[in-house]
C-alpha atoms as a PDB file:
ATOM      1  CA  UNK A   1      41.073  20.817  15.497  1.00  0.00           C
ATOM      2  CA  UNK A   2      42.176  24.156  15.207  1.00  0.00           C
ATOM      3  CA  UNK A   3      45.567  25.300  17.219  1.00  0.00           C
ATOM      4  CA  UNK A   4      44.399  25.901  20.809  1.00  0.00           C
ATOM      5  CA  UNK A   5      45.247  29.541  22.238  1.00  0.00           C
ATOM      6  CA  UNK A   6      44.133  31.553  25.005  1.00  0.00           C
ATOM      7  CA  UNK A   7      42.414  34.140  22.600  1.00  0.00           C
ATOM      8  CA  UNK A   8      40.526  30.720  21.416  1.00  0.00           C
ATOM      9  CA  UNK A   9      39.666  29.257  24.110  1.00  0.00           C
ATOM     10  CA  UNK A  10      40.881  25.213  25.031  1.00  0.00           C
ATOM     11  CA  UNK A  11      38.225  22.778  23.637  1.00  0.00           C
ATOM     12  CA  UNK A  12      38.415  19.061  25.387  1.00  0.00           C
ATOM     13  CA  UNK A  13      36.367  16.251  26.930  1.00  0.00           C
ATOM     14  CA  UNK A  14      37.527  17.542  30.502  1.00  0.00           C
ATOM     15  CA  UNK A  15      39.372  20.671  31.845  1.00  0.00           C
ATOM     16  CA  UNK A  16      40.868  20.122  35.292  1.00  0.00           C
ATOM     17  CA  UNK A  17      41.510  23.629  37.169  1.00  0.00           C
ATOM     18  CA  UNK A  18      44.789  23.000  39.227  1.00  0.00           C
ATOM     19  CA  UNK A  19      47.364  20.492  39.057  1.00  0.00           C
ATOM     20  CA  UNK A  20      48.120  19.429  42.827  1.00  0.00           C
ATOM     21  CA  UNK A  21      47.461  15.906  43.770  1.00  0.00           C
ATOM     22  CA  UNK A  22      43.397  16.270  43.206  1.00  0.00           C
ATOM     23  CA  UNK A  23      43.642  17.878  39.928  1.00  0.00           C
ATOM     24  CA  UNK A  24      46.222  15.133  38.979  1.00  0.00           C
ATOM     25  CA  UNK A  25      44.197  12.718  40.064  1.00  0.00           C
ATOM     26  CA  UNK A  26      40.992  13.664  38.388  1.00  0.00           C
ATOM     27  CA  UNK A  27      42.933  13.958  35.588  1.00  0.00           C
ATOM     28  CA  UNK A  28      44.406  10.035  35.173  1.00  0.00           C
ATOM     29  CA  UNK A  29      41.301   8.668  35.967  1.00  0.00           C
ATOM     30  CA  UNK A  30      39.239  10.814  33.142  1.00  0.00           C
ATOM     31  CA  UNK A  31      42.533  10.424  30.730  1.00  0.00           C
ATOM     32  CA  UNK A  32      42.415   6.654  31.663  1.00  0.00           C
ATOM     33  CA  UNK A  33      38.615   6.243  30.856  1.00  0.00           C
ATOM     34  CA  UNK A  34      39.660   7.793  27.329  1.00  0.00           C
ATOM     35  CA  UNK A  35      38.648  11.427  27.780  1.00  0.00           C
ATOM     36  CA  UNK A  36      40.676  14.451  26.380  1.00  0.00           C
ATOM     37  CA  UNK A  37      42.058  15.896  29.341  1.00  0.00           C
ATOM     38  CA  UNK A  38      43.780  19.342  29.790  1.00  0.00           C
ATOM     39  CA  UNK A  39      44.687  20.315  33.311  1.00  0.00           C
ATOM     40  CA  UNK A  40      45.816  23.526  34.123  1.00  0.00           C
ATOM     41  CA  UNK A  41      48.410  24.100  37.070  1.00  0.00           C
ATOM     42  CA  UNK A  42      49.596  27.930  37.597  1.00  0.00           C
ATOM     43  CA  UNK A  43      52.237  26.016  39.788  1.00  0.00           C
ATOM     44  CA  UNK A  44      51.513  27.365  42.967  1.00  0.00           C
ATOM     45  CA  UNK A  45      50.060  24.566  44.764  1.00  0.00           C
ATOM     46  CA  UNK A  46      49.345  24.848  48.648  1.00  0.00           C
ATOM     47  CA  UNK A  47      51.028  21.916  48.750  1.00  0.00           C
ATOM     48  CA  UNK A  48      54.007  23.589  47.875  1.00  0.00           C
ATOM     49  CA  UNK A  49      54.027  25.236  51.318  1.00  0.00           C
ATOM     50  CA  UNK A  50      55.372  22.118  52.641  1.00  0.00           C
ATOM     51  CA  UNK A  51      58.844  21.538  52.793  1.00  0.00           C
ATOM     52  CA  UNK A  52      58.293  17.856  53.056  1.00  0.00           C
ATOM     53  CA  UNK A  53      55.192  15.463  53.180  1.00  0.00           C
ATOM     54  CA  UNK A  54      54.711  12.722  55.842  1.00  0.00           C
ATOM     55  CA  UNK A  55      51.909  10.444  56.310  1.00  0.00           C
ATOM     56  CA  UNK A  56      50.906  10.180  52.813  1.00  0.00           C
ATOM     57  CA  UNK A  57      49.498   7.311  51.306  1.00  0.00           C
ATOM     58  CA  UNK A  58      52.075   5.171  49.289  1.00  0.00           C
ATOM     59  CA  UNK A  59      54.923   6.973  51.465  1.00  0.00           C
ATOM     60  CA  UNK A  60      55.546   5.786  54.478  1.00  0.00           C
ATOM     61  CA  UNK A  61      58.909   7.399  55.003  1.00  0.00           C
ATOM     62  CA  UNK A  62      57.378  10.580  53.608  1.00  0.00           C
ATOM     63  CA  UNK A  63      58.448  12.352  50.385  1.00  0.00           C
ATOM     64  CA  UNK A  64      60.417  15.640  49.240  1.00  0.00           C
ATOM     65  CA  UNK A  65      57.245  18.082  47.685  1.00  0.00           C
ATOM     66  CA  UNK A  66      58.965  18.768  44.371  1.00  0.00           C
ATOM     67  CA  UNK A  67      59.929  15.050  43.809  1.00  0.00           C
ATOM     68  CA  UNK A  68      56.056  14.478  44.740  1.00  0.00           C
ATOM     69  CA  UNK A  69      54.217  16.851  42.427  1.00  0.00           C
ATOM     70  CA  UNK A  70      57.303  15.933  39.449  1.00  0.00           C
ATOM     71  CA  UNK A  71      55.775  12.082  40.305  1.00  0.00           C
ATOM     72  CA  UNK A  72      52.394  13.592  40.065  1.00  0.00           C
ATOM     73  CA  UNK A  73      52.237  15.193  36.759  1.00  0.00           C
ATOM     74  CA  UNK A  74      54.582  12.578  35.012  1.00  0.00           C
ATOM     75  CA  UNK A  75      51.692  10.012  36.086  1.00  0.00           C
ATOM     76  CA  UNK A  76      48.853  12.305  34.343  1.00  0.00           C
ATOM     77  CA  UNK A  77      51.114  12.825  31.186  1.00  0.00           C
ATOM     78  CA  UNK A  78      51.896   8.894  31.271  1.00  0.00           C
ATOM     79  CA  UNK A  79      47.705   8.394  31.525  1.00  0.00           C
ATOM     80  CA  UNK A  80      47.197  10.895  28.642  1.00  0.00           C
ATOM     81  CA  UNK A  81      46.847  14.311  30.138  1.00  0.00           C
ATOM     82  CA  UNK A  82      48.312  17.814  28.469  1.00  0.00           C
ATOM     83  CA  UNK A  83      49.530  20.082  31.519  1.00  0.00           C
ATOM     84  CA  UNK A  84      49.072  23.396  31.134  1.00  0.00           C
ATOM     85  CA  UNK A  85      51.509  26.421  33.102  1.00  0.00           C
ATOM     86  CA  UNK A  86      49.511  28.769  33.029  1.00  0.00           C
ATOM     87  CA  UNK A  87      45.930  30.292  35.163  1.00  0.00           C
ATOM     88  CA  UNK A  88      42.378  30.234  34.411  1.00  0.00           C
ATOM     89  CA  UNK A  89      40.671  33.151  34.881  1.00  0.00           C
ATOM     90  CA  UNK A  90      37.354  32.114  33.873  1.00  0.00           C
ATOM     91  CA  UNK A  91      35.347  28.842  32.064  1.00  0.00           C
ATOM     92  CA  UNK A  92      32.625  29.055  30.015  1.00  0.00           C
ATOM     93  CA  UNK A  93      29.814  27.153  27.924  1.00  0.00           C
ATOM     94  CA  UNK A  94      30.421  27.989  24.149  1.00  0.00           C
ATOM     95  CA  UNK A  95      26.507  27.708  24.445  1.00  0.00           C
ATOM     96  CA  UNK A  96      26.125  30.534  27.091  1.00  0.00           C
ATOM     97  CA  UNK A  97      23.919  33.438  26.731  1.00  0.00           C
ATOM     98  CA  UNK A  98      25.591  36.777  28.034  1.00  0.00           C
ATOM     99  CA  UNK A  99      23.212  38.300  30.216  1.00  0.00           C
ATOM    100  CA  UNK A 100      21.845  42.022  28.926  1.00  0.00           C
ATOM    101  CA  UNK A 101      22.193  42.626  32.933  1.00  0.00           C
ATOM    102  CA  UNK A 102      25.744  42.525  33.413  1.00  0.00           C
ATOM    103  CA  UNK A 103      26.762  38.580  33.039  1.00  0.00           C
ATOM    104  CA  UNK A 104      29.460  37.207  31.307  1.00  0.00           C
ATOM    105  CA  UNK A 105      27.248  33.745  30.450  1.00  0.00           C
ATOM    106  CA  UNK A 106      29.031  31.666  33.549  1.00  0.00           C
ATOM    107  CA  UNK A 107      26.363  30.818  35.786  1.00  0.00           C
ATOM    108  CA  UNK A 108      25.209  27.961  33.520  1.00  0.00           C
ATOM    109  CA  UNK A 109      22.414  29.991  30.966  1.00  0.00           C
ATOM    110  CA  UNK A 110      21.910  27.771  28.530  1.00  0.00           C
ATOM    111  CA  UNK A 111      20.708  24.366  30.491  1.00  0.00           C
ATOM    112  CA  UNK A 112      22.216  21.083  28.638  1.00  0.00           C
ATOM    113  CA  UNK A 113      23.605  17.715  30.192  1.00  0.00           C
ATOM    114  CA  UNK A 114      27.191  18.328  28.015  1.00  0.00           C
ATOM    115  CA  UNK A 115      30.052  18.589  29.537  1.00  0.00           C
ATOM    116  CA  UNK A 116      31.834  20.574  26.476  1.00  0.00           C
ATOM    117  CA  UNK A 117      32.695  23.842  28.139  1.00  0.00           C
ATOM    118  CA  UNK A 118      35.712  25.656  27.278  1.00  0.00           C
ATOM    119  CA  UNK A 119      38.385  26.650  29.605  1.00  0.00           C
ATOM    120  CA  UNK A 120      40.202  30.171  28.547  1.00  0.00           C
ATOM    121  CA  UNK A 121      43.649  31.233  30.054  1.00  0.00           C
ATOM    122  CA  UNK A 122      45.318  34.480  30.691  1.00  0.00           C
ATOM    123  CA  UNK A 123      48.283  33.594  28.509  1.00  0.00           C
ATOM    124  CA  UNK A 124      50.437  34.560  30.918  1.00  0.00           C
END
C-alpha cells in the first residue's frame, strides 16, 4: 500500500470520524473483528468540556477527562486502531461520480454494498 497522505486520501476497512468514547468504541470492536481501522480525533471532544466525569460505567468514583480519553485511545491502539490528530473535512467513495450539477460525488452516486470509502483530511 502506498504511503497514506491527505493529498491521497486514507484507504482502510473502516474510518471512524471522532475519537471520543463512541468513536473509540466503534473502533475496538471493528479492530477486534480484524478490520483496518483508522479513527480520526481533531481532539476536541465535547467530552472535554467536562472537568470531571461521574456516573460512568466502569467508574464508580468517577474519573479525571484526560486520564479517561488517554484510557480510551490506548484501548483502540491496544485492539489495533491507528489514531489520527487531525479533521475530516469530507469522505468519499473512490467509485463516486461528481455530479455535472454542482456535487462533489458524496451523496452515495455510485450504489454498491462496499464499505471501501476513503476518508481525506485537511492536513492540518
Amino acid at each position: 500500500m502506498s504511503p497514506e497522505t491527505p493529498e491521497a486520501g486514507f484507504d482502510r476497512d473502516v474510518v471512524v470520524v471522532g475519537g471520543g468514547p463512541a468513536g473509540c468504541s466503534a473502533g475496538v470492536f471493528t479492530a477486534r473483528y480484524g478490520l483496518d481501522t483508522l479513527v480520526f480525533d481533531r481532539g476536541n471532544s465535547s467530552l472535554r468540556q467536562c472537568a470531571h466525569l461521574e456516573n460512568y460505567l466502569g467508574f464508580p468514583g468517577g474519573i479525571d477527562v484526560e486520564t479517561f480519553y488517554a484510557l480510551a485511545h490506548d484501548h483502540a491502539e491496544e485492539a489495533g486502531c491507528t489514531i489520527v490528530a487531525d479533521m475530516v473535512e469530507r469522505v468519499r467513495r473512490p467509485d463516486a461520480v461528481d455530479d455535472p450539477e454542482g456535487g462533489d460525488g458524496t451523496d452515495g452516486a455510485a450504489e454498491s454494498d462496499e464499505s471501501d470509502g476513503t476518508a481525506e483530511s485537511d492536513g492540518s
